[in-house]
PDB file of N, CA and C in Angstrom:
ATOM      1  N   UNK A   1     116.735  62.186  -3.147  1.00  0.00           N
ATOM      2  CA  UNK A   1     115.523  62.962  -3.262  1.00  0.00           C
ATOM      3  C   UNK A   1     114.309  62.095  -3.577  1.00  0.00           C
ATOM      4  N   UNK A   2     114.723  61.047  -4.079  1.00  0.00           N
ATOM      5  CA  UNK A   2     113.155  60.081  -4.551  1.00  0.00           C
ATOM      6  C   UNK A   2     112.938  59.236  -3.541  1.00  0.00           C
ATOM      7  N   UNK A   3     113.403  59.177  -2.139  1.00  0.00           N
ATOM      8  CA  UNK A   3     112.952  58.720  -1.015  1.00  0.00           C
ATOM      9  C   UNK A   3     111.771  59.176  -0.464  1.00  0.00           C
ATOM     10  N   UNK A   4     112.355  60.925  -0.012  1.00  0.00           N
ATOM     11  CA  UNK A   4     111.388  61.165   0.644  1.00  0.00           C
ATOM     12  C   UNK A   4     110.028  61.529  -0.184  1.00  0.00           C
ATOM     13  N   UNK A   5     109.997  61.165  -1.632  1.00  0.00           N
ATOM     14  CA  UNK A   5     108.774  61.587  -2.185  1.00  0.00           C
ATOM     15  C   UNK A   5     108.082  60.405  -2.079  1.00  0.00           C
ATOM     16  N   UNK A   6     109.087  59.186  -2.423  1.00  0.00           N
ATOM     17  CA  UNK A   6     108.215  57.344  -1.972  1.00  0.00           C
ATOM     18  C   UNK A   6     107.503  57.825  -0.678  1.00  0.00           C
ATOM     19  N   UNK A   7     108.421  58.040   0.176  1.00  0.00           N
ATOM     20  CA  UNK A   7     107.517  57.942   2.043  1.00  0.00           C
ATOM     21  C   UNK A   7     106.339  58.665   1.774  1.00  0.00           C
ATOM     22  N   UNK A   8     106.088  59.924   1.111  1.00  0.00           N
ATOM     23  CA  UNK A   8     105.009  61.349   1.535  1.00  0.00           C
ATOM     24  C   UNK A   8     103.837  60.408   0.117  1.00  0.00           C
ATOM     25  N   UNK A   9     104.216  59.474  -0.666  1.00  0.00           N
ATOM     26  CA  UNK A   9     102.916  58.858  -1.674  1.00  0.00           C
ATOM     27  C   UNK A   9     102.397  57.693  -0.906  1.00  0.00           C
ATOM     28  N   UNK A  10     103.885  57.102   0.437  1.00  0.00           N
ATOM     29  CA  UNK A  10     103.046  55.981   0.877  1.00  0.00           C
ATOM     30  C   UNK A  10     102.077  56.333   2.249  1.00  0.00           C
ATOM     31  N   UNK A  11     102.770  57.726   2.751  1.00  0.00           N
ATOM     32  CA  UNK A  11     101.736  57.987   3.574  1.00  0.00           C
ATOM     33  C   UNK A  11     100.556  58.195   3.334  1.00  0.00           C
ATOM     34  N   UNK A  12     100.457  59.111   2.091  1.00  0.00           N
ATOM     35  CA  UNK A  12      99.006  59.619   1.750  1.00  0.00           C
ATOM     36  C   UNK A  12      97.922  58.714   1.377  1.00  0.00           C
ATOM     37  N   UNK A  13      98.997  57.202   0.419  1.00  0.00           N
ATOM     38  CA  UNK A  13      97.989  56.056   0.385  1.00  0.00           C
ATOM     39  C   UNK A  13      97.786  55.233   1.613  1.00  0.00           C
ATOM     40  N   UNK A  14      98.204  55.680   2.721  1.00  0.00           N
ATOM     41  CA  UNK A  14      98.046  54.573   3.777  1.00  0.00           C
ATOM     42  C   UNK A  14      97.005  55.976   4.632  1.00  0.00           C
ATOM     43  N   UNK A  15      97.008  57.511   4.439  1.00  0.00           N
ATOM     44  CA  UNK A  15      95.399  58.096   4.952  1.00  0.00           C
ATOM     45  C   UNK A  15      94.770  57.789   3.803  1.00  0.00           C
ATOM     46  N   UNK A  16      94.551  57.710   2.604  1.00  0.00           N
ATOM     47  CA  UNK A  16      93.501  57.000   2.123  1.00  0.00           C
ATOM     48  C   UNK A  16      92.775  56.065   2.185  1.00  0.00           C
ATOM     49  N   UNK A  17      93.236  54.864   2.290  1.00  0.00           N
ATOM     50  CA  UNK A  17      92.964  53.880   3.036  1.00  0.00           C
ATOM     51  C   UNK A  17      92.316  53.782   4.303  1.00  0.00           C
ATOM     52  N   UNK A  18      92.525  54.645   5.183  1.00  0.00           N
ATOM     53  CA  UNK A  18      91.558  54.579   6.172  1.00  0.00           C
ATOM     54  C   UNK A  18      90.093  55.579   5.981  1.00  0.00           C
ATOM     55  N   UNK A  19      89.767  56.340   5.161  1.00  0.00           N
ATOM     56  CA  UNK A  19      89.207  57.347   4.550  1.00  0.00           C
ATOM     57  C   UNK A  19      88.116  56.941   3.673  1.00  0.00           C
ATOM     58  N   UNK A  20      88.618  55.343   3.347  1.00  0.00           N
ATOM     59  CA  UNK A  20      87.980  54.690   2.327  1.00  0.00           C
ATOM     60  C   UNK A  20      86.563  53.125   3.079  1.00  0.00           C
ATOM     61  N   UNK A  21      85.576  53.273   3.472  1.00  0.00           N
ATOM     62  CA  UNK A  21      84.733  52.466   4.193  1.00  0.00           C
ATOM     63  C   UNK A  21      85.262  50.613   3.174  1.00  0.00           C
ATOM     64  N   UNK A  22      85.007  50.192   4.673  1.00  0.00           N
ATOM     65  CA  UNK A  22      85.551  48.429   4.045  1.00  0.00           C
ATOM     66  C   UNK A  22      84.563  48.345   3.521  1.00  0.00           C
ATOM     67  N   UNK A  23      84.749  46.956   2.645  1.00  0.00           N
ATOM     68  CA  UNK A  23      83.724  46.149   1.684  1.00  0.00           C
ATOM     69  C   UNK A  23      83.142  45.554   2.782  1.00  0.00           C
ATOM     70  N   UNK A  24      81.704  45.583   2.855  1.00  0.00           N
ATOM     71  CA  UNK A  24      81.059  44.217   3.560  1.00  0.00           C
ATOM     72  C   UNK A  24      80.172  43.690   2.360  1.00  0.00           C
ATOM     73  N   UNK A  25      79.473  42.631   3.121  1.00  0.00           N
ATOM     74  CA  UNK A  25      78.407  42.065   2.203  1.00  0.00           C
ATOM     75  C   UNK A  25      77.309  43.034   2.102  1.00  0.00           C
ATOM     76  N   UNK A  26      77.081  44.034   2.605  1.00  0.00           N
ATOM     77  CA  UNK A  26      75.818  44.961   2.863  1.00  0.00           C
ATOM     78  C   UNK A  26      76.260  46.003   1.690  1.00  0.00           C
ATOM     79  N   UNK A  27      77.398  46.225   1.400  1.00  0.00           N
ATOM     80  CA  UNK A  27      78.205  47.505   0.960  1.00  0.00           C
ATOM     81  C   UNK A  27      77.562  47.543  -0.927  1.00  0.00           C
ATOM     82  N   UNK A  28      77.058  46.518  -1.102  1.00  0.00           N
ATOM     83  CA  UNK A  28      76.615  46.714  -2.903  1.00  0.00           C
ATOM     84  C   UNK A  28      75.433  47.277  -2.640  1.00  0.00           C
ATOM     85  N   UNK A  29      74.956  48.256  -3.886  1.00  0.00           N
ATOM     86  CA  UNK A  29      73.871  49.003  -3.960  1.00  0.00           C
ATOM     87  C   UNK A  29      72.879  48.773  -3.841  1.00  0.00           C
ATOM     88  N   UNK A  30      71.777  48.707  -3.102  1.00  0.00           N
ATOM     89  CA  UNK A  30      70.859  48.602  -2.282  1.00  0.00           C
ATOM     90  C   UNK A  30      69.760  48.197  -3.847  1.00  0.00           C
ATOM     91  N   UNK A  31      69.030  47.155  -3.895  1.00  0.00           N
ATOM     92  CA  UNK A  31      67.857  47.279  -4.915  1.00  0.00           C
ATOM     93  C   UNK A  31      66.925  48.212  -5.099  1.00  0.00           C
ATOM     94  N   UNK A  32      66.444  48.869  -6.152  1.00  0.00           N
ATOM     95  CA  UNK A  32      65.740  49.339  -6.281  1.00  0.00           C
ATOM     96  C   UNK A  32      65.666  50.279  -7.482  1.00  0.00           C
ATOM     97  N   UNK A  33      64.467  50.868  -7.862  1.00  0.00           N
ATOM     98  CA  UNK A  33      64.509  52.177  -8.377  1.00  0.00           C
ATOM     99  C   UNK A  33      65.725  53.063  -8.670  1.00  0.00           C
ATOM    100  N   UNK A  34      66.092  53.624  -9.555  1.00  0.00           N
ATOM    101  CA  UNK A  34      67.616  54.710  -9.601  1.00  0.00           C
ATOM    102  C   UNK A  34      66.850  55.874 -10.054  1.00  0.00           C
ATOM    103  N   UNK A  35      66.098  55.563 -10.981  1.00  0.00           N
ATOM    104  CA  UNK A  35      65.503  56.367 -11.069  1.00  0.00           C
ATOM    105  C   UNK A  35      64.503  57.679 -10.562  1.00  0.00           C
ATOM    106  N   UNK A  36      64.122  58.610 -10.945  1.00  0.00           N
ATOM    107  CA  UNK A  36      63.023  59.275 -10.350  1.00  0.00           C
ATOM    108  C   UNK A  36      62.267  60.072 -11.505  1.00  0.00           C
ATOM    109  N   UNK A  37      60.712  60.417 -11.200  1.00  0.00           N
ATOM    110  CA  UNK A  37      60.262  60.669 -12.454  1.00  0.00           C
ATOM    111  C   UNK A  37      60.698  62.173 -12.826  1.00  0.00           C
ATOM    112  N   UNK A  38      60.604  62.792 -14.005  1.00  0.00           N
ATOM    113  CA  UNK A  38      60.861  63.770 -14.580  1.00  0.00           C
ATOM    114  C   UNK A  38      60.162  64.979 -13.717  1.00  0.00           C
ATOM    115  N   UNK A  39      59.229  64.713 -13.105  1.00  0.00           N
ATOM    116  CA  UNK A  39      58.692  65.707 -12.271  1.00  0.00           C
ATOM    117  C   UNK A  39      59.238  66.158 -10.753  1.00  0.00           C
ATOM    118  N   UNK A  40      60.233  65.023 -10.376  1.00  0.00           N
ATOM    119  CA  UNK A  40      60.820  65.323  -8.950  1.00  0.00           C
ATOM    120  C   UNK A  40      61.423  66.641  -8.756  1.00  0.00           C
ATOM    121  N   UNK A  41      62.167  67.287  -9.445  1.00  0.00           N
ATOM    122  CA  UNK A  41      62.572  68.804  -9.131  1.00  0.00           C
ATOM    123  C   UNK A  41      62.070  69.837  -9.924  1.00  0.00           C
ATOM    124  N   UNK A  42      60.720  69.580 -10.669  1.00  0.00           N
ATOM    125  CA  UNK A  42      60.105  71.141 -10.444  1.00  0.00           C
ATOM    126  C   UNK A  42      59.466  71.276  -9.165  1.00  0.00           C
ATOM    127  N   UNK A  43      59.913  72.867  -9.250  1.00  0.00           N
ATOM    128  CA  UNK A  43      59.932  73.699  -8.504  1.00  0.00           C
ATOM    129  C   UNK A  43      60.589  73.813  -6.869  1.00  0.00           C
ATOM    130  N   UNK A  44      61.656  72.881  -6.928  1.00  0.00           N
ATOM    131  CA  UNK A  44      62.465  72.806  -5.752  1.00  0.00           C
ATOM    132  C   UNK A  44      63.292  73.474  -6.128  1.00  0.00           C
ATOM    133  N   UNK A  45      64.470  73.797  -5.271  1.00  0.00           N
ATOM    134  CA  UNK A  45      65.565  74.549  -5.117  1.00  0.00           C
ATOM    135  C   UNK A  45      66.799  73.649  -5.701  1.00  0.00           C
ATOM    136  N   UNK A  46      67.861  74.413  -6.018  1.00  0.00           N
ATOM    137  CA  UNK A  46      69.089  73.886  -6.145  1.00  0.00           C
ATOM    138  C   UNK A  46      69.509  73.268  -5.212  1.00  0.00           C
ATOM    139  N   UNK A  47      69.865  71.505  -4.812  1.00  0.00           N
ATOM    140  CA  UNK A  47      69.979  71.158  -3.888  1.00  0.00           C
ATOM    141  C   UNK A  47      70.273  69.651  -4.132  1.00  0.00           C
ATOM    142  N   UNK A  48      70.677  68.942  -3.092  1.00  0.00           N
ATOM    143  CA  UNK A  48      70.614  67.554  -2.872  1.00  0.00           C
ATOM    144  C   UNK A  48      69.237  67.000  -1.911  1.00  0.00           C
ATOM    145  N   UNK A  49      68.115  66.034  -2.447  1.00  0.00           N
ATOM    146  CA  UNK A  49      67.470  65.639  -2.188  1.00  0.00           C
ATOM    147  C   UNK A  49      67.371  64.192  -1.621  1.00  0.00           C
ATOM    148  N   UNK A  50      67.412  63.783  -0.271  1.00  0.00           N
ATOM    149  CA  UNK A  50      67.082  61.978  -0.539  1.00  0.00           C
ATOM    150  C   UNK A  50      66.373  61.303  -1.587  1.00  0.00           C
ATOM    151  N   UNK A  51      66.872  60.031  -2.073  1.00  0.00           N
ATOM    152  CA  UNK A  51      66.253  59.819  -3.075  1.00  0.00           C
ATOM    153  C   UNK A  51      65.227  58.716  -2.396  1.00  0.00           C
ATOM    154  N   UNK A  52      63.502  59.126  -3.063  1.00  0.00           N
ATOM    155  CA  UNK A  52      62.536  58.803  -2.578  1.00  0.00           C
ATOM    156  C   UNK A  52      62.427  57.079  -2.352  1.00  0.00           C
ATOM    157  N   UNK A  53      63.136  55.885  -3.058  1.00  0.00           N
ATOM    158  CA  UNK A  53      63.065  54.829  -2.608  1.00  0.00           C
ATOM    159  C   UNK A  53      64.592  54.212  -1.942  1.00  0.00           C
ATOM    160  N   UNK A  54      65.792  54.331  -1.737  1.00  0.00           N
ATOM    161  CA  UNK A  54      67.132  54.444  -1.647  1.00  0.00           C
ATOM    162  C   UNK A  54      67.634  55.148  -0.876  1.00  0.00           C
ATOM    163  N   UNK A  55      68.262  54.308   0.491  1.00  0.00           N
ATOM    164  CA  UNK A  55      69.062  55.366   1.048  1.00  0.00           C
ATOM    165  C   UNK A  55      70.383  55.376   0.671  1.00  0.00           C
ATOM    166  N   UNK A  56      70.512  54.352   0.055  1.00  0.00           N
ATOM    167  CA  UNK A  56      72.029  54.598  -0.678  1.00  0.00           C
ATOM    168  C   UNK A  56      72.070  55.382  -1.901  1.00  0.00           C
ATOM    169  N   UNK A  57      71.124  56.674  -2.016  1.00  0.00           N
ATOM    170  CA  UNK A  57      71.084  57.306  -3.128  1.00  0.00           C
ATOM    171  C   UNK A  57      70.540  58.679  -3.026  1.00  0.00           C
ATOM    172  N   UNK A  58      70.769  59.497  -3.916  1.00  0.00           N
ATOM    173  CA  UNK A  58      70.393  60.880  -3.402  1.00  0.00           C
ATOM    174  C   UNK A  58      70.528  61.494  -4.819  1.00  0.00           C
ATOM    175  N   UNK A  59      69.439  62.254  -5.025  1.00  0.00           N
ATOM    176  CA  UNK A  59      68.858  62.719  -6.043  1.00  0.00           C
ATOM    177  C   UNK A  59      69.543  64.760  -6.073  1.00  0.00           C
ATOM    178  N   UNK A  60      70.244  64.776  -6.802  1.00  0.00           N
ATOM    179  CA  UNK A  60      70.518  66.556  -7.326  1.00  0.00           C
ATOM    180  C   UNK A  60      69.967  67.274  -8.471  1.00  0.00           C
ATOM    181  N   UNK A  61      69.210  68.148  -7.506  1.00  0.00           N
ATOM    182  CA  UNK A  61      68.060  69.067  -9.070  1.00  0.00           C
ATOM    183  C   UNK A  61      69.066  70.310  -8.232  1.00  0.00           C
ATOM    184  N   UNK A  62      69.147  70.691 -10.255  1.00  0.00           N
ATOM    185  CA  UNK A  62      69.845  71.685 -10.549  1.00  0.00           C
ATOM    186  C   UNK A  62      68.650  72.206 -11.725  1.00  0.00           C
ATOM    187  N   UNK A  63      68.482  73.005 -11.953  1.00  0.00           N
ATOM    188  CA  UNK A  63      67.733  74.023 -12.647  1.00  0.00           C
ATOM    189  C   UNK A  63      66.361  73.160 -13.099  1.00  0.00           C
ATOM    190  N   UNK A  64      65.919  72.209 -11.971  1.00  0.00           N
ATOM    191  CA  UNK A  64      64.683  71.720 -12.068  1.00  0.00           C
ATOM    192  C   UNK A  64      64.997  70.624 -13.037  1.00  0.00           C
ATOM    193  N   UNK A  65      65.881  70.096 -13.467  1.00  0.00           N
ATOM    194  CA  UNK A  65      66.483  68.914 -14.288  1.00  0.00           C
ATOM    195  C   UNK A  65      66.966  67.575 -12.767  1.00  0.00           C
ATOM    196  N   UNK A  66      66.653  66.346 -12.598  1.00  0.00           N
ATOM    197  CA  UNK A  66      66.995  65.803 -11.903  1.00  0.00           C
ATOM    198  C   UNK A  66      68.273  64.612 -12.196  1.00  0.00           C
ATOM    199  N   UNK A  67      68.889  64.445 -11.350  1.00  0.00           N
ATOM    200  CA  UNK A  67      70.227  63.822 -11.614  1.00  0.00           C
ATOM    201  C   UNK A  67      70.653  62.988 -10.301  1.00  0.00           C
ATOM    202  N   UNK A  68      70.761  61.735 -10.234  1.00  0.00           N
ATOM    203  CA  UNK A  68      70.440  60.937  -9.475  1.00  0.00           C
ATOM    204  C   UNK A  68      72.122  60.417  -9.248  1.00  0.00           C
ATOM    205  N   UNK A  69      72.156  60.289  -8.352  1.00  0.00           N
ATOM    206  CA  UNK A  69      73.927  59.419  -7.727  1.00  0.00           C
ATOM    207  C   UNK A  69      73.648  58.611  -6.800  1.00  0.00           C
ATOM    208  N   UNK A  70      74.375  57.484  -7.146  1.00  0.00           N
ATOM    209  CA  UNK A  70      74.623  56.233  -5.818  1.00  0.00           C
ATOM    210  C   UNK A  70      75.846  56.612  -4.644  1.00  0.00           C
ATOM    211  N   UNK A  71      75.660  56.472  -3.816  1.00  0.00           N
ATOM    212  CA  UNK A  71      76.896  56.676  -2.302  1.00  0.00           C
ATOM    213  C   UNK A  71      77.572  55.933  -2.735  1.00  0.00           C
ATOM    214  N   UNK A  72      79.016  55.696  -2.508  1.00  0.00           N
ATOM    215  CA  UNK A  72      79.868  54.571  -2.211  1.00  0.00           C
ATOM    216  C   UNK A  72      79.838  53.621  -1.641  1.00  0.00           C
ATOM    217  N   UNK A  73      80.048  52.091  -1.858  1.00  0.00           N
ATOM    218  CA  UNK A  73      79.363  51.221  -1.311  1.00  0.00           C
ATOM    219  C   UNK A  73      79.327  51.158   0.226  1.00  0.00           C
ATOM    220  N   UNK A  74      79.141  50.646   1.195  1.00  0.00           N
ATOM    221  CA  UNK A  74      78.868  50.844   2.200  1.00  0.00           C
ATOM    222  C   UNK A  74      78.440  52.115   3.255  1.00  0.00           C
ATOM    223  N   UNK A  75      78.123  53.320   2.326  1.00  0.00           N
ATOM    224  CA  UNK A  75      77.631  54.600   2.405  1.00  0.00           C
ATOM    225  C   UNK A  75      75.789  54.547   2.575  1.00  0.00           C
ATOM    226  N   UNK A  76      75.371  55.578   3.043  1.00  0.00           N
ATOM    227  CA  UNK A  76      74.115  56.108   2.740  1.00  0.00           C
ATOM    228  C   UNK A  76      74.286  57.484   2.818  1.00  0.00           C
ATOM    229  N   UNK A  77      72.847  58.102   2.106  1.00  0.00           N
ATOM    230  CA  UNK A  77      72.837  59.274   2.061  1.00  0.00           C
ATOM    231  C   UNK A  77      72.217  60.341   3.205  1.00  0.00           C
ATOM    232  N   UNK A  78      72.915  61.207   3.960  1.00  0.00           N
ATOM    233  CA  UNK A  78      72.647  61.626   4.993  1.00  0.00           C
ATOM    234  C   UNK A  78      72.335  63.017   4.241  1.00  0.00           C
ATOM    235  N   UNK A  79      70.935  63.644   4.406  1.00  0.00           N
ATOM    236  CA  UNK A  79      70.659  65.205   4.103  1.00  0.00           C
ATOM    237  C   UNK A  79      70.963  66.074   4.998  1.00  0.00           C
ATOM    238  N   UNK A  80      72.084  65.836   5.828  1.00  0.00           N
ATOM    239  CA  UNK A  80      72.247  67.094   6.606  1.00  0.00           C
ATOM    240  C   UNK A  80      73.899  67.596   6.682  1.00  0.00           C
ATOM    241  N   UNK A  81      74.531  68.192   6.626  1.00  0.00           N
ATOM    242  CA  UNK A  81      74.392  69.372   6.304  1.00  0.00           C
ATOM    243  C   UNK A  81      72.978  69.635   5.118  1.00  0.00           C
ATOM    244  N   UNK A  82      72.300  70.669   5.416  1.00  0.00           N
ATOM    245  CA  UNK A  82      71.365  70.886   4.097  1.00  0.00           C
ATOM    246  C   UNK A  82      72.377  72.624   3.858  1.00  0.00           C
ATOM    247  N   UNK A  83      72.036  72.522   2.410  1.00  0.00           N
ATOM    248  CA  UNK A  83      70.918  72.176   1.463  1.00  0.00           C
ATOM    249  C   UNK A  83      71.608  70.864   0.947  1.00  0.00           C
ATOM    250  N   UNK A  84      72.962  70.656   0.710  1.00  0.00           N
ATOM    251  CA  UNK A  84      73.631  69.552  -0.323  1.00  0.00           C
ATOM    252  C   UNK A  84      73.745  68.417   0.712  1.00  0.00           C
ATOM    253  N   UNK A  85      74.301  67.816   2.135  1.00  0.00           N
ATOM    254  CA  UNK A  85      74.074  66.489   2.600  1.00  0.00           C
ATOM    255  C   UNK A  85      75.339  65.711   2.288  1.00  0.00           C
ATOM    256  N   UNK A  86      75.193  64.756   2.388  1.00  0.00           N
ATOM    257  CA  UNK A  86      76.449  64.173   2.542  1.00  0.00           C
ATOM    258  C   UNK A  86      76.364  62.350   2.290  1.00  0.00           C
ATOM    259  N   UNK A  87      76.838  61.515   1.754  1.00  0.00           N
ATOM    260  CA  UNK A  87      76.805  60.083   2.210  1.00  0.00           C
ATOM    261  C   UNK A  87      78.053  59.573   3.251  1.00  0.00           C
ATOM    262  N   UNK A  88      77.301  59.041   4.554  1.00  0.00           N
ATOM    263  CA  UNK A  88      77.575  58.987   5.541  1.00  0.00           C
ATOM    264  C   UNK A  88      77.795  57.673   5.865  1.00  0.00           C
ATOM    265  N   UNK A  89      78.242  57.155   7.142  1.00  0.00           N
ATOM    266  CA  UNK A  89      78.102  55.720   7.908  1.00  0.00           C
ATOM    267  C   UNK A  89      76.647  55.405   8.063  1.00  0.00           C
ATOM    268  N   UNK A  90      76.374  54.553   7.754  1.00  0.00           N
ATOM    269  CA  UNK A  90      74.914  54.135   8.643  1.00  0.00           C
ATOM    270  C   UNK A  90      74.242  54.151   9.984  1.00  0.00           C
ATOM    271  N   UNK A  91      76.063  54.168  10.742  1.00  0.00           N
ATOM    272  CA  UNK A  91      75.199  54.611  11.909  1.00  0.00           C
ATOM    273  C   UNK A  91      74.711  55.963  11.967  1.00  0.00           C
ATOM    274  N   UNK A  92      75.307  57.271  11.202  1.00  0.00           N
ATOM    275  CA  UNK A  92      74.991  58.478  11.272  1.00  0.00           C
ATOM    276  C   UNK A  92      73.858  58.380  10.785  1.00  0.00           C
ATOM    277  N   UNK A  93      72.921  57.862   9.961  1.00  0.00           N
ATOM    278  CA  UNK A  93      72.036  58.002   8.965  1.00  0.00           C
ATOM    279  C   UNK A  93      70.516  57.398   9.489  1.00  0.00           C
ATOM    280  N   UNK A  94      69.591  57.905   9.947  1.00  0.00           N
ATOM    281  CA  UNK A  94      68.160  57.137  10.414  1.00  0.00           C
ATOM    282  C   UNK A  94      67.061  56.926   9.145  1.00  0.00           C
ATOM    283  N   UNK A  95      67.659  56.263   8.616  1.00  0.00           N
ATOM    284  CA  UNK A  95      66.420  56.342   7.685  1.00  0.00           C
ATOM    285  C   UNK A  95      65.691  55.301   7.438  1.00  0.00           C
ATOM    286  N   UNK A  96      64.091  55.415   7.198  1.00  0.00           N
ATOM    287  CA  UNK A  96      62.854  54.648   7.509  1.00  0.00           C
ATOM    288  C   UNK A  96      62.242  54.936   5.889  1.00  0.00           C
ATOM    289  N   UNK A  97      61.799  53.917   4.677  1.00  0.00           N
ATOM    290  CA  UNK A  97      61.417  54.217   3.658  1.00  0.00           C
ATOM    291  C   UNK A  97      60.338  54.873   3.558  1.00  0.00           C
ATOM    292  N   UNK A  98      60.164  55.796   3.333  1.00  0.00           N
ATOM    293  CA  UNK A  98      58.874  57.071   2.950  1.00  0.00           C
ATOM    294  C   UNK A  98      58.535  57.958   4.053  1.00  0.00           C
ATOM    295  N   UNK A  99      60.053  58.361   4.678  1.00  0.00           N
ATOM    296  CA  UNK A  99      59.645  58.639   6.133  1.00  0.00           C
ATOM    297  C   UNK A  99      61.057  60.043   5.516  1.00  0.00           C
ATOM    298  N   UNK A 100      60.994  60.345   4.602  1.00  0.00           N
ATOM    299  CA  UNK A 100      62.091  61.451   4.458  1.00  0.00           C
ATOM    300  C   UNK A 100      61.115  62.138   4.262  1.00  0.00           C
ATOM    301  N   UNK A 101      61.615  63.248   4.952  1.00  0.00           N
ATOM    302  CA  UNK A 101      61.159  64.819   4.892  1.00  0.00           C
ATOM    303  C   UNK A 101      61.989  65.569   3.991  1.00  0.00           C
ATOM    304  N   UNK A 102      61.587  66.942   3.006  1.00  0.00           N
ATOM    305  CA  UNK A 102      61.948  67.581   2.431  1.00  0.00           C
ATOM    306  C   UNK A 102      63.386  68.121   2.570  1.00  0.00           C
ATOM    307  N   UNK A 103      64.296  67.932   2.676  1.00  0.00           N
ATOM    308  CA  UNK A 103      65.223  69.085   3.116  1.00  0.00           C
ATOM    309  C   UNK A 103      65.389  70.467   2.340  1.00  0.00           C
ATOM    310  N   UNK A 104      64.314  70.646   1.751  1.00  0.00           N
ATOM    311  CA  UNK A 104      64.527  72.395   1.057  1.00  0.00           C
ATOM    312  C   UNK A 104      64.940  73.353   1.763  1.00  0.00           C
ATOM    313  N   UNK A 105      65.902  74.117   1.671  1.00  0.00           N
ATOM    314  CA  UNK A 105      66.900  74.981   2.864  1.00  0.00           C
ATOM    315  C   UNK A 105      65.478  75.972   2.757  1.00  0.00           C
TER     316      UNK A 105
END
């Protein structure tokens, strides 16, 4: 019986593994700002926002309180699905610094 549970932990770590983006040299967190000022989510919606200097980062206001997350390394942050978005491949992702538009659903 402890066979077939080895095979079904080594499968699941061998789809993880592909699930998981390689390390490159590009893949560490992009410089910059993490921050955003205290004013970024009044009066926006509950949502995931691009974060205004970082595309490897994306900003979540929840009751007008802002809360900032980094992608996984070799990730960026893609706002679409909206309202919440996603961190994506780079090739999915076009982004140009100060060239994000709102995604407020």
């Amino acid at each position: 019986m402890i066979t077939p549970l080895k095979t079904a932990v080594t499968g699941a770590a061998a789809l993880l593994a592909l699930a998981v983006p390689p390390t490159t040299a590009h893949s560490a967190p992009l410089a910059g700002p993490v921050s955003v000022p205290d004013s970024f989510c009044e009066g926006r919606a509950d949502a995931n926002y691009p974060h205004p200097e970082r595309p490897d980062a994306f900003v979540q206001c929840s009751g007008e309180l802002a809360y900032v997350f980094d992608c996984q390394p070799g990730l960026l942050y893609n706002p679409y699905p909206r309202p919440w978005g996603q961190c994506d491949w780079p090739d999915n992702v076009d982004w140009q610094p100060g060239e994000w538009t709102d995604p407020t659903p």
